[in-house]
Protein backbone atom coordinates (compact mmCIF):
# COMPACT_ATOMS: atom_id res chain seq x y z
CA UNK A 1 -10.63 -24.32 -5.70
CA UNK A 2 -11.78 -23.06 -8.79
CA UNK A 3 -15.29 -22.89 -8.17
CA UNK A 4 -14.45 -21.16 -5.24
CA UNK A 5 -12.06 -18.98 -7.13
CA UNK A 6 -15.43 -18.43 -9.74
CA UNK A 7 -17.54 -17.27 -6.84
CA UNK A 8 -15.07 -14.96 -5.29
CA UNK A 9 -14.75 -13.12 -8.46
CA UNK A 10 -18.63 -13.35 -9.06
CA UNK A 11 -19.10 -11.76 -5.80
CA UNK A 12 -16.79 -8.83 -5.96
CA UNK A 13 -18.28 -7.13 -8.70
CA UNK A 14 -21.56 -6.49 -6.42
CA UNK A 15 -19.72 -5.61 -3.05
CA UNK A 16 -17.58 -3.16 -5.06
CA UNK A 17 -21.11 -1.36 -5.55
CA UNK A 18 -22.48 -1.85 -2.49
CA UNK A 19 -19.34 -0.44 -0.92
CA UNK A 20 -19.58 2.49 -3.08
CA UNK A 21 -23.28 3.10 -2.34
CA UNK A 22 -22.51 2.81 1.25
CA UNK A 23 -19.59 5.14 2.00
CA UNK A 24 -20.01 8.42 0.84
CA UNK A 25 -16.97 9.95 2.19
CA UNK A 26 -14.35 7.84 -0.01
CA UNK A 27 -17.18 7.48 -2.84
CA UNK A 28 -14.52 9.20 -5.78
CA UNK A 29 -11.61 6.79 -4.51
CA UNK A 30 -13.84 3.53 -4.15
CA UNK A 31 -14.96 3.81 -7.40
CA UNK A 32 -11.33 4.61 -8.69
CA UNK A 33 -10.61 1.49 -6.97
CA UNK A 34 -13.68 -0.39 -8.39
CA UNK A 35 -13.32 0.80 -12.10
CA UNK A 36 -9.91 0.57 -11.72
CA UNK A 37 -8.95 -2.28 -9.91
CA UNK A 38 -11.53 -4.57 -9.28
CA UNK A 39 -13.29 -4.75 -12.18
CA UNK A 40 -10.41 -5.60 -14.04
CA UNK A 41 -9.51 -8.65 -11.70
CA UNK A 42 -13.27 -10.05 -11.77
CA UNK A 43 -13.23 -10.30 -15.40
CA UNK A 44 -9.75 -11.81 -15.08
CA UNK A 45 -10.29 -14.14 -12.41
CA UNK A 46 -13.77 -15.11 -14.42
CA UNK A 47 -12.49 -16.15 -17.32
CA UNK A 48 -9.41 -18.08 -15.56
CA UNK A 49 -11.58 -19.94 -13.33
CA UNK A 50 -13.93 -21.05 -16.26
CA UNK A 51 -11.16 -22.00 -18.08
CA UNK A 52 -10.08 -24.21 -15.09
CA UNK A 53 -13.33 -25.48 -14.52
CA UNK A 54 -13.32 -26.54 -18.55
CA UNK A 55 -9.46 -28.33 -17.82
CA UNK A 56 -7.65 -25.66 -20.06
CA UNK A 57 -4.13 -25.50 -18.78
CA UNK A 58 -4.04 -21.55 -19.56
CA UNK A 59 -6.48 -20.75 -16.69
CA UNK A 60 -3.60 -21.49 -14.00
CA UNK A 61 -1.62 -18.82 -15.92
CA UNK A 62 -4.92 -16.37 -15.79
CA UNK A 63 -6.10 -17.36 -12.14
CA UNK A 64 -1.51 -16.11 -11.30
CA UNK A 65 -2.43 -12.88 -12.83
CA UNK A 66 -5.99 -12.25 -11.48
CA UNK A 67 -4.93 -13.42 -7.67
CA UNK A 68 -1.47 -10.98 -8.33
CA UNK A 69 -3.47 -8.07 -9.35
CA UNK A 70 -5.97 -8.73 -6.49
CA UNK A 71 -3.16 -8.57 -3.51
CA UNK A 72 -1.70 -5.59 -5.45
CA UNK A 73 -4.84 -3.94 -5.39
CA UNK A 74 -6.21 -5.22 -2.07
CA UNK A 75 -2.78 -4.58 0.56
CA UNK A 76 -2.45 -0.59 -0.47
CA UNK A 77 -5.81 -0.05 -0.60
CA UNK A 78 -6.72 -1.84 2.26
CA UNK A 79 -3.55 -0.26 4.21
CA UNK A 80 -4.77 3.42 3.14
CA UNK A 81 -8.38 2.45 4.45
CA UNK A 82 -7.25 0.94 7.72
CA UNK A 83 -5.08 4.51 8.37
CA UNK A 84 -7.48 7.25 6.72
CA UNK A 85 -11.13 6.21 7.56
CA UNK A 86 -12.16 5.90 11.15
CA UNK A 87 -15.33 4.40 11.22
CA UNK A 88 -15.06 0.44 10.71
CA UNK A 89 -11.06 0.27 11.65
CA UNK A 90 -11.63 -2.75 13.63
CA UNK A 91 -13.61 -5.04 10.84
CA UNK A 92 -11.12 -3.80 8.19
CA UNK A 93 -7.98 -4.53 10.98
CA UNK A 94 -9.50 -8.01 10.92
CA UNK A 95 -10.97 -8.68 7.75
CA UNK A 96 -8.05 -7.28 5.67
CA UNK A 97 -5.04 -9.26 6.65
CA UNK A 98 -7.33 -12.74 6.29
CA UNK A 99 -8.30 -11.67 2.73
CA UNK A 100 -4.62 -10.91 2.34
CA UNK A 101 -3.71 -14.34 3.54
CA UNK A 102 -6.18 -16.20 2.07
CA UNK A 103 -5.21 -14.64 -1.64
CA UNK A 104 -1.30 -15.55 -0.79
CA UNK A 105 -2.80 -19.15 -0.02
CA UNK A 106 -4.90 -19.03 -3.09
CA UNK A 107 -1.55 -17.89 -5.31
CA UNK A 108 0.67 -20.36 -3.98
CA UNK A 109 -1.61 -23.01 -4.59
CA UNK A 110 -1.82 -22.05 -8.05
CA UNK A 111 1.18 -21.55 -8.88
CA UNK A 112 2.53 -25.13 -7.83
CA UNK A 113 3.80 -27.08 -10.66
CA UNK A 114 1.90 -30.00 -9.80
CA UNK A 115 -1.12 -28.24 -11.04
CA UNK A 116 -0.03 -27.97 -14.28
CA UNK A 117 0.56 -31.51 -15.20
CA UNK A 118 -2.91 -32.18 -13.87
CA UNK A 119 -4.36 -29.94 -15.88
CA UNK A 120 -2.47 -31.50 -19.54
């Protein structure tokens, strides 16, 4: 999970961009969003999945806060798109509920206390 978590975090930075190259009509709001939001949560998530991958027990407290700030960031946003914007409704219909899921399934596997004593 955490090298999963690692790539995820790895791989927003560079979609943020390309999403702000691409779609000139919300370019002031995606990059808002990206200097904002998501820049903030990559570092975050970053560090906390390193620190997993190195068995520090302070990661699962960092990879909580970076998957928290991610849903916060990700259901308004991604709400706001799927109303405003009119080109691409259907992919972000589709696409933004499973990335919504997917980060609840992420948090609540994290924040099981079972991970902690495997990580002491």
């Amino acid at each position: 999970m955490a090298w999963l978590g690692l790539l995820v975090s790895c791989l927003a930075l560079p979609l943020t961009l390309q999403i702000i190259l691409i779609d000139p009509r919300w370019r002031i709001a995606n990059i808002a969003v990206g200097a904002g939001g998501v820049l903030p949560v990559s570092i975050v998530g970053i560090i906390a999945f390193i620190a997993l991958l190195r068995w520090l027990h302070w990661g699962q407290i960092l990879a909580i806060v970076a998957l928290s700030l991610s849903l916060a960031l990700s259901l308004p946003y991604g709400i706001v798109r799927l109303v405003m914007v009119e080109p691409g409704r259907l992919l972000v219909a589709v696409a933004a509920p499973l990335a919504w899921a997917l980060n609840v399934a992420a948090l609540v596997f994290w924040c099981r206390p079972g991970i902690r004593a495997y990580l002491r």
